[in-house]
C-alpha atoms as a PDB file:
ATOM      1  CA  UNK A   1      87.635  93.434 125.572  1.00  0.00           C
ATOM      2  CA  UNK A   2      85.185  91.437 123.866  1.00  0.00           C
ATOM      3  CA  UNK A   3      86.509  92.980 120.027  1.00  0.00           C
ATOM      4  CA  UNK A   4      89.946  92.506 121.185  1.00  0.00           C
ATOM      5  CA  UNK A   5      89.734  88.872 121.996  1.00  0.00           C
ATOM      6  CA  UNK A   6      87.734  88.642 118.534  1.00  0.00           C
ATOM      7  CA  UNK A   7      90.500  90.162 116.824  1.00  0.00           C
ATOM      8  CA  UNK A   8      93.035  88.438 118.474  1.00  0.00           C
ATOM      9  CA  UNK A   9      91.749  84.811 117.498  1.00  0.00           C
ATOM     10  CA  UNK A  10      91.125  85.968 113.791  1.00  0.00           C
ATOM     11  CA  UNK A  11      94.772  87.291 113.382  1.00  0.00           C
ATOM     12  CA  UNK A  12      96.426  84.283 115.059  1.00  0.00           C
ATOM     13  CA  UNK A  13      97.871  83.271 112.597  1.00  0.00           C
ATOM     14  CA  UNK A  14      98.259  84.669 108.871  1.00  0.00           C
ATOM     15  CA  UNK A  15     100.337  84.668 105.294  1.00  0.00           C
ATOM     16  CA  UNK A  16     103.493  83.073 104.614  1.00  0.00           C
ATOM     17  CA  UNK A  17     106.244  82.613 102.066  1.00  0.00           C
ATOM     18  CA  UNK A  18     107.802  79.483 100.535  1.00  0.00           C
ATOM     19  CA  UNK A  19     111.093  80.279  98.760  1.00  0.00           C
ATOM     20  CA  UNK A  20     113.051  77.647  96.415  1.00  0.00           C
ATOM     21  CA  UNK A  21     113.904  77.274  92.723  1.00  0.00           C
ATOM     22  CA  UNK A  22     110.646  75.104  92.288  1.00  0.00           C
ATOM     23  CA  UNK A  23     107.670  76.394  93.724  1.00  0.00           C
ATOM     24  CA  UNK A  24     106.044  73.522  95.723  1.00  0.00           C
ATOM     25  CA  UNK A  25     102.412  74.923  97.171  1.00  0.00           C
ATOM     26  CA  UNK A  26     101.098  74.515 100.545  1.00  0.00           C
ATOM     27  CA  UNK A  27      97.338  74.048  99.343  1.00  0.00           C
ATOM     28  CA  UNK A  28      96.529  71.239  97.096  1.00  0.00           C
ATOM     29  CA  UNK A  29      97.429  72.085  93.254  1.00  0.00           C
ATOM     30  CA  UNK A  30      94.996  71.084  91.433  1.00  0.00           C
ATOM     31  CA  UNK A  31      91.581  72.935  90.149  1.00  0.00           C
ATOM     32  CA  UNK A  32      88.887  72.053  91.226  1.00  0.00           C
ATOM     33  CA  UNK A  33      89.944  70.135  94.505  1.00  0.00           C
ATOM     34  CA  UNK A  34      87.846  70.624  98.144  1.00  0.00           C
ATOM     35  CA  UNK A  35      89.110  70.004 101.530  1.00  0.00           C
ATOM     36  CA  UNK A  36      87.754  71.131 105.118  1.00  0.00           C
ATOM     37  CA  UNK A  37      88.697  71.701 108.351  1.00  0.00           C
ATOM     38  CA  UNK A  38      87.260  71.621 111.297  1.00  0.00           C
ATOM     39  CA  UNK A  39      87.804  73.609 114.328  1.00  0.00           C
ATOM     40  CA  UNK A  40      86.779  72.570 117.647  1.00  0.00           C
ATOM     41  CA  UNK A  41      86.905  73.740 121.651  1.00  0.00           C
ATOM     42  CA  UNK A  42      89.620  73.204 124.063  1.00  0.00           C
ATOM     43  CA  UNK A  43      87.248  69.878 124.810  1.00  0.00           C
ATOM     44  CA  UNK A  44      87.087  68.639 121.849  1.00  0.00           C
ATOM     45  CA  UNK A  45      83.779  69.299 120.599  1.00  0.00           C
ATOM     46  CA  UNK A  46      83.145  70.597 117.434  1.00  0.00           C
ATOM     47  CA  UNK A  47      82.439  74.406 116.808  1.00  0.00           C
ATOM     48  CA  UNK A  48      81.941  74.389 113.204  1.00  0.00           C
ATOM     49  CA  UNK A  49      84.002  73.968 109.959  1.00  0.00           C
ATOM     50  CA  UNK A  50      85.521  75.639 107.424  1.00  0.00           C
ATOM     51  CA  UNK A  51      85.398  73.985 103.329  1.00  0.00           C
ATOM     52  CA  UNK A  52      87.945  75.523 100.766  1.00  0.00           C
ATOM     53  CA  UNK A  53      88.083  75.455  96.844  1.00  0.00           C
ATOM     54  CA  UNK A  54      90.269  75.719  94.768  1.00  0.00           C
ATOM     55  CA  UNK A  55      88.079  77.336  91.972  1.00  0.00           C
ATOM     56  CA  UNK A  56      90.624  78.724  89.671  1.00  0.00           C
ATOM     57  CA  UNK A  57      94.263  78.322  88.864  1.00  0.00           C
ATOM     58  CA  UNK A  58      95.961  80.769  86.222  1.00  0.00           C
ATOM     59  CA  UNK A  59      99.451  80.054  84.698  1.00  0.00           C
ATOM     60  CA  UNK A  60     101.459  83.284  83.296  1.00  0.00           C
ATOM     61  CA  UNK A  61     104.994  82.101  82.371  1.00  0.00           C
ATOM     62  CA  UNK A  62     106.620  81.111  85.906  1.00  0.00           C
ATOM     63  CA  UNK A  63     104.045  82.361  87.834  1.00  0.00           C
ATOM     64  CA  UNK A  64     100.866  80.599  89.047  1.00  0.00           C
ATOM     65  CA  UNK A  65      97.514  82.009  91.083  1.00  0.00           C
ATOM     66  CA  UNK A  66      95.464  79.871  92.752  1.00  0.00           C
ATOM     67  CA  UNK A  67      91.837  81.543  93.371  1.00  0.00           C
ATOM     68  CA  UNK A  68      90.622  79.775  96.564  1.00  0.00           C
ATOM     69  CA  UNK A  69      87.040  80.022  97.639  1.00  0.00           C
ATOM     70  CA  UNK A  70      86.285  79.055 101.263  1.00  0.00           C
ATOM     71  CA  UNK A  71      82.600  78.577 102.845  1.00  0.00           C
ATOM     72  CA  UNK A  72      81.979  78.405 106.973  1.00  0.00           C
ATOM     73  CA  UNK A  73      79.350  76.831 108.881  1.00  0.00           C
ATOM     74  CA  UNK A  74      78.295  76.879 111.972  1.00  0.00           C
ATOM     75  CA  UNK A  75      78.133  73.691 114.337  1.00  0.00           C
ATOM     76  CA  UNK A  76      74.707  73.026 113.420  1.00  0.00           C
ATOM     77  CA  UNK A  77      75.676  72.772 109.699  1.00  0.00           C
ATOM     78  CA  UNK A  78      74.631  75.987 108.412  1.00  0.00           C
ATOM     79  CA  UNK A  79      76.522  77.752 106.016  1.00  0.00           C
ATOM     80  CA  UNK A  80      77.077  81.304 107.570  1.00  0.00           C
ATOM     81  CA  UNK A  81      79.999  83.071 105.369  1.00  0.00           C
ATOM     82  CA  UNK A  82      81.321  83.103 101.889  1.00  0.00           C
ATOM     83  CA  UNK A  83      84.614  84.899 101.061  1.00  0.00           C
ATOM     84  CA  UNK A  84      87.794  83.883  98.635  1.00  0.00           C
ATOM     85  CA  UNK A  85      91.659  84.928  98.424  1.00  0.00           C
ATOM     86  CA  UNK A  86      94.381  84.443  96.654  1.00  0.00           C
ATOM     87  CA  UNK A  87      97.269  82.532  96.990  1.00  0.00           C
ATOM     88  CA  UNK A  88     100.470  82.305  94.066  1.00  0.00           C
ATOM     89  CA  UNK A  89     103.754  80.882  93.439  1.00  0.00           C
ATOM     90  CA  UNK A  90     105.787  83.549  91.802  1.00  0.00           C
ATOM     91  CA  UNK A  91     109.412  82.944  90.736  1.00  0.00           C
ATOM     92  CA  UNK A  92     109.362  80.337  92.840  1.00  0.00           C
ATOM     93  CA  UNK A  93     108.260  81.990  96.182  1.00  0.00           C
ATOM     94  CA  UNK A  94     104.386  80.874  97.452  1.00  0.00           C
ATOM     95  CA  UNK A  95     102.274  83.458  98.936  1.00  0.00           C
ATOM     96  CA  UNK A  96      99.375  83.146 100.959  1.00  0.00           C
ATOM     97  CA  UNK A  97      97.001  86.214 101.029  1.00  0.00           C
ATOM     98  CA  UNK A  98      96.356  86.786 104.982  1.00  0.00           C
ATOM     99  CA  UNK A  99      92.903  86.862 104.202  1.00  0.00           C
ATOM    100  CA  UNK A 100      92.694  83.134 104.072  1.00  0.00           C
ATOM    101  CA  UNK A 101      93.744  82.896 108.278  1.00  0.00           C
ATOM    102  CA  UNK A 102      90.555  85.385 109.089  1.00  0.00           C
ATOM    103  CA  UNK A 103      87.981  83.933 111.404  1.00  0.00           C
ATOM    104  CA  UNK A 104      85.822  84.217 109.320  1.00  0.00           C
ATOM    105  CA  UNK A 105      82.255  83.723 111.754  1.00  0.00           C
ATOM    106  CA  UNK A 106      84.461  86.983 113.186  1.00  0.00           C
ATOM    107  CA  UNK A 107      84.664  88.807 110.198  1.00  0.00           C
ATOM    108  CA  UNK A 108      80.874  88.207 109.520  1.00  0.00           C
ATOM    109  CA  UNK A 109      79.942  90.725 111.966  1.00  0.00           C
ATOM    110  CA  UNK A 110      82.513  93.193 110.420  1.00  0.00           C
ATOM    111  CA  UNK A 111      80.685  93.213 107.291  1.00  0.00           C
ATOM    112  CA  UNK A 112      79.601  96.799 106.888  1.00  0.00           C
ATOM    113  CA  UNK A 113      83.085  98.365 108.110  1.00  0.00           C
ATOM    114  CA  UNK A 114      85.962  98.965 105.583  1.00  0.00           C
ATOM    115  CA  UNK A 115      88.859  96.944 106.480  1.00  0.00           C
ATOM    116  CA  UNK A 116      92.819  97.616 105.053  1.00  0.00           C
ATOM    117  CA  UNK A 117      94.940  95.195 106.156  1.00  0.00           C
ATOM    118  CA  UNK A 118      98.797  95.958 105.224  1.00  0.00           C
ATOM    119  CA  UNK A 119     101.037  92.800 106.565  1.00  0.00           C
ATOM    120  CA  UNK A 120     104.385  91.321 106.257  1.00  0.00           C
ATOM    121  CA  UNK A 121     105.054  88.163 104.473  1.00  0.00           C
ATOM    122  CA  UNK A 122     105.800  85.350 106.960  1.00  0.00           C
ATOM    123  CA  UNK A 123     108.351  82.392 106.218  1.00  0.00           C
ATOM    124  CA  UNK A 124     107.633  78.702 106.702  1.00  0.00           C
ATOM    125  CA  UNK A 125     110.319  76.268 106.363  1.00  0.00           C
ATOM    126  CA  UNK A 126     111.791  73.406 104.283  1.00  0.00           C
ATOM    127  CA  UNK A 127     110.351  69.780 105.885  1.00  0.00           C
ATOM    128  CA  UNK A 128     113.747  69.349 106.960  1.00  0.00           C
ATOM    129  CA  UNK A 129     114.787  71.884 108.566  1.00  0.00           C
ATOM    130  CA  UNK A 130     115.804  71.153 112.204  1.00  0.00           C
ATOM    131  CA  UNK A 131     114.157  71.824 115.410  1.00  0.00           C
ATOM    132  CA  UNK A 132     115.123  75.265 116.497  1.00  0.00           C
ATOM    133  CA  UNK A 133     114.984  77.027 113.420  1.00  0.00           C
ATOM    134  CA  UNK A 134     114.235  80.464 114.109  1.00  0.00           C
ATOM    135  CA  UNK A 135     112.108  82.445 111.473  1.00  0.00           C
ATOM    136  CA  UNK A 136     111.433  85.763 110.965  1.00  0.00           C
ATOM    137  CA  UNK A 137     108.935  87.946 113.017  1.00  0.00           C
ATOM    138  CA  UNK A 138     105.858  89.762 110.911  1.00  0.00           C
ATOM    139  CA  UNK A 139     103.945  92.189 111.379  1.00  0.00           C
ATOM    140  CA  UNK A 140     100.090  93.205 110.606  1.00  0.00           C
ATOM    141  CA  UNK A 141      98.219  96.706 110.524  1.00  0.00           C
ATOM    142  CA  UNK A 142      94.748  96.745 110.509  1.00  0.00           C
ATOM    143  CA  UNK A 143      92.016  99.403 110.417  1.00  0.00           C
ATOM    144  CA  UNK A 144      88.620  99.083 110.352  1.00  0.00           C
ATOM    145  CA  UNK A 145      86.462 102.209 109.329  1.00  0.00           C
ATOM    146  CA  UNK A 146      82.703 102.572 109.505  1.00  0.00           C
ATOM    147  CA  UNK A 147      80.249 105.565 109.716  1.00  0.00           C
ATOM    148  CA  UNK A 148      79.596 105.488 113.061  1.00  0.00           C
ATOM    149  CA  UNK A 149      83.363 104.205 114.038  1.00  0.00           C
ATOM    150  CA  UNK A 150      86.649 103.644 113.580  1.00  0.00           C
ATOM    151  CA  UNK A 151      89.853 101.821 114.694  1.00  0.00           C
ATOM    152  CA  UNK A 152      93.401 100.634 114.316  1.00  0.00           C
ATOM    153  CA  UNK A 153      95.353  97.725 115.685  1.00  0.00           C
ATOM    154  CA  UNK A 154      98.649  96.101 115.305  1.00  0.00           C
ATOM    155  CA  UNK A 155      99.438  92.382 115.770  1.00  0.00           C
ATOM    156  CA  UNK A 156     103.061  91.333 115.905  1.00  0.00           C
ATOM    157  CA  UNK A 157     103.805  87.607 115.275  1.00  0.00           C
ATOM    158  CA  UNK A 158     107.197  86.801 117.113  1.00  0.00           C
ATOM    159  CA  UNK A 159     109.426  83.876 118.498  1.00  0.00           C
ATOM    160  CA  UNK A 160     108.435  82.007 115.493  1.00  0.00           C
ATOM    161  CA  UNK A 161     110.428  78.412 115.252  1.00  0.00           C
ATOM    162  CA  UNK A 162     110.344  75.179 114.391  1.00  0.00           C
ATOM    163  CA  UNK A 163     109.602  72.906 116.920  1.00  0.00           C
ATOM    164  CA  UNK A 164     109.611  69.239 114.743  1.00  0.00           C
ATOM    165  CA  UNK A 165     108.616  67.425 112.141  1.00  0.00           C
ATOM    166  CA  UNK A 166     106.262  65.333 112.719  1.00  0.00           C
ATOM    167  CA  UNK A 167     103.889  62.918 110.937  1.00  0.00           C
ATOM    168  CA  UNK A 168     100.614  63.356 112.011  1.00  0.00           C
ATOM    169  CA  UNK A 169      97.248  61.910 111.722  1.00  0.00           C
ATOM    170  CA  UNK A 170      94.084  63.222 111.115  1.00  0.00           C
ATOM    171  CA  UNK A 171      90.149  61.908 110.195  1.00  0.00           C
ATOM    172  CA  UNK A 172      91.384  62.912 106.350  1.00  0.00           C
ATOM    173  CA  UNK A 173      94.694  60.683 106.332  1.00  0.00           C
ATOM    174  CA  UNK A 174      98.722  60.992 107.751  1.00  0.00           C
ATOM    175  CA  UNK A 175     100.662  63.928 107.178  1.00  0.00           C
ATOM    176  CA  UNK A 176     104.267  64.257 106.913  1.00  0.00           C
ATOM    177  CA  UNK A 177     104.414  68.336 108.555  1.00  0.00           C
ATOM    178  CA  UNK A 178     106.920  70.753 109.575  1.00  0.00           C
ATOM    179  CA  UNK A 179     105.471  72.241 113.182  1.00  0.00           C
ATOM    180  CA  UNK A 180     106.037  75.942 114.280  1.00  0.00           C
ATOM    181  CA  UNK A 181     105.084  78.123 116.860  1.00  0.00           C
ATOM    182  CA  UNK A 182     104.901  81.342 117.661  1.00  0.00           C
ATOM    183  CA  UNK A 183     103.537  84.015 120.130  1.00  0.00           C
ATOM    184  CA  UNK A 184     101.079  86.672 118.830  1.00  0.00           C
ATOM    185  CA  UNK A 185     100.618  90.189 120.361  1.00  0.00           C
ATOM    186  CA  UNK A 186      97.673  92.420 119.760  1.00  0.00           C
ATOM    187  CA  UNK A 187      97.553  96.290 120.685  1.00  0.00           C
ATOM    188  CA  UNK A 188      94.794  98.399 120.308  1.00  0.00           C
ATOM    189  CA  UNK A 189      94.053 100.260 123.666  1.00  0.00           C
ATOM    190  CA  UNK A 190      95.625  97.300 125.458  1.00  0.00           C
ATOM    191  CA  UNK A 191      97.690  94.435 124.673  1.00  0.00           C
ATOM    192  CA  UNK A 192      96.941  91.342 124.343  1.00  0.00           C
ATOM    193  CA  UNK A 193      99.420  88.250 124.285  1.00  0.00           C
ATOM    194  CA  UNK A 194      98.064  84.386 123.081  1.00  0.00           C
ATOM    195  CA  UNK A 195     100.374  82.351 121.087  1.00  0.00           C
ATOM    196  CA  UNK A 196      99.355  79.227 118.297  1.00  0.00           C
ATOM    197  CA  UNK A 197     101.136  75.938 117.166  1.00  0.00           C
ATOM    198  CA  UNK A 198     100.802  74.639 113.655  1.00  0.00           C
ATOM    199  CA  UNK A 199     101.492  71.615 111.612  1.00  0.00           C
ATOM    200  CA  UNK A 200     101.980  71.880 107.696  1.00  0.00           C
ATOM    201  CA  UNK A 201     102.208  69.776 104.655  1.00  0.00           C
ATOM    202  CA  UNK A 202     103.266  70.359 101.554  1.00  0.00           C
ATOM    203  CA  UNK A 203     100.451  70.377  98.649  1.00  0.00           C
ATOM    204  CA  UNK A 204      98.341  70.908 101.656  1.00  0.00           C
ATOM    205  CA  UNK A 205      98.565  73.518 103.717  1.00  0.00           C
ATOM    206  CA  UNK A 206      97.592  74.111 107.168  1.00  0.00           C
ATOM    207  CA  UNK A 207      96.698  70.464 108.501  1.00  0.00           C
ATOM    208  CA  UNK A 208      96.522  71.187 112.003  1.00  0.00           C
ATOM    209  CA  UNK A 209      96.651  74.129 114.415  1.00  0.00           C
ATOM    210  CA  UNK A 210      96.438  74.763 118.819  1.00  0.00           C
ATOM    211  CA  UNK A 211      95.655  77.927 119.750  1.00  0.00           C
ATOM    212  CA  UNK A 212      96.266  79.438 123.384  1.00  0.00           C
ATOM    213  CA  UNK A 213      96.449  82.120 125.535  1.00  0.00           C
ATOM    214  CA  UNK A 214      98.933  83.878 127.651  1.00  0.00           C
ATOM    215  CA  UNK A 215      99.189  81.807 130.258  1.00  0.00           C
ATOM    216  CA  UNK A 216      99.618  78.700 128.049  1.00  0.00           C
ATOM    217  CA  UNK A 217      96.129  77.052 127.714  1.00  0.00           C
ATOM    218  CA  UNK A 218      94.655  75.500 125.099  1.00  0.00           C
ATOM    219  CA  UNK A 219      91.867  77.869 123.986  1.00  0.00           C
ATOM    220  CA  UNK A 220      90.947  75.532 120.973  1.00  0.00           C
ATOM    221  CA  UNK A 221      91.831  73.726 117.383  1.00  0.00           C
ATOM    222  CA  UNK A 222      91.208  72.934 114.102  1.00  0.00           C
ATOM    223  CA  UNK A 223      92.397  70.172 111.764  1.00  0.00           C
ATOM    224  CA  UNK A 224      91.736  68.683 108.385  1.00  0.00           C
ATOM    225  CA  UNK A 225      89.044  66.266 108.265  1.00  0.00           C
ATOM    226  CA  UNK A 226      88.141  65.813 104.779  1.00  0.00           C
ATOM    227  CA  UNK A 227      90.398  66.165 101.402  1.00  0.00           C
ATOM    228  CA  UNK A 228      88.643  65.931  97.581  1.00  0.00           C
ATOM    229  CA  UNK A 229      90.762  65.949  94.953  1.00  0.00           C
END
């Protein structure tokens, strides 16, 4: 129970796709630029936080990749993982590698298993599009594979909508956001429901998010407290 309620936090939430004739990122755009989030408990204290880079952008043509680096301490300040992922605006469509959603305090203590990952894209909407929206349900297989062990789960993302737009505010500014939500099933030997809300912004990203479980409590948040550019 304990790895499934690990596993269920980490995949929450995960990649999406941004689809127009200009491709209009949901991380900031240019190299070199920091920002951080921070996640706290359903009380509001802090838990630890989360800093991303974006150390490298490449431009081929039409296309653009955008090598992000991201760093996560612990509440006391200490850094405790390192890992990066890729995110790319291709023909005009954005994608976010999965990777980038990963607990990754979680995924620390995964470190000497092999893990494949094989997941549908998952669509976010225009600003403007209206309340009710519905968006597309995704999928995610994951195995994990050690010497001593191995596993498999699947986590299916449905009843995806959006639920506003909203401008928001945050320790690092106001955000003009789309907000969605969704419900979030994990099954390995049992299932597990919990369900997330989250708050976008262009040339951002991910500027707030509520996480909760079945029965519709907050189990905890994160949101963006700091932005270098």
């Amino acid at each position: 129970m304990k790895i499934l309620k690990i596993l269920t936090l980490i995949f929450l939430t995960t990649t999406f796709t941004y689809a127009q004739v200009d491709c209009r990122p949901f991380l900031p755009n240019q190299e070199g630029a920091k920002w951080e989030l921070t996640n706290y408990n359903a009380k509001g204290k802090e838990q630890g936080k989360i800093v991303y880079e974006v150390a490298k952008k490449t431009v081929s043509g039409n296309d653009i990749t955008f090598t992000i680096i991201h760093t996560t301490f612990d509440k006391k300040g200490d850094e405790i993982y390192t890992g990066s992922y890729d995110a790319k605006c291709i023909d005009g469509v954005f994608n976010l590698d999965m990777k980038s959603r990963m607990d990754s305090a979680a995924m620390k203590g995964f470190k000497d298993m092999e893990v494949r990952v094989d997941a549908s894209d998952f669509e976010l909407p225009n600003l403007d599009a209206p309340a009710g929206t519905v968006l597309a349900d995704g999928t995610l297989d994951v195995s994990m594979t050690s010497s001593a062990l191995g596993f498999a789960m699947t986590v299916l993302i449905f009843d995806r909508k959006v639920e506003a737009a909203e401008t928001i505010e945050t320790p690092a500014g106001s955000f003009d956001c789309v907000v969605v939500s969704q419900k979030i099933s994990t099954k390995m030997m049992i299932k597990v429901q919990a369900g997330s809300k989250e708050w976008y912004a262009e040339n951002i990203g991910l500027v707030r998010t509520e996480s909760y479980n079945k029965k519709g409590k907050l189990m905890g948040y994160s949101e963006i407290t700091k932005i270098i550019i």
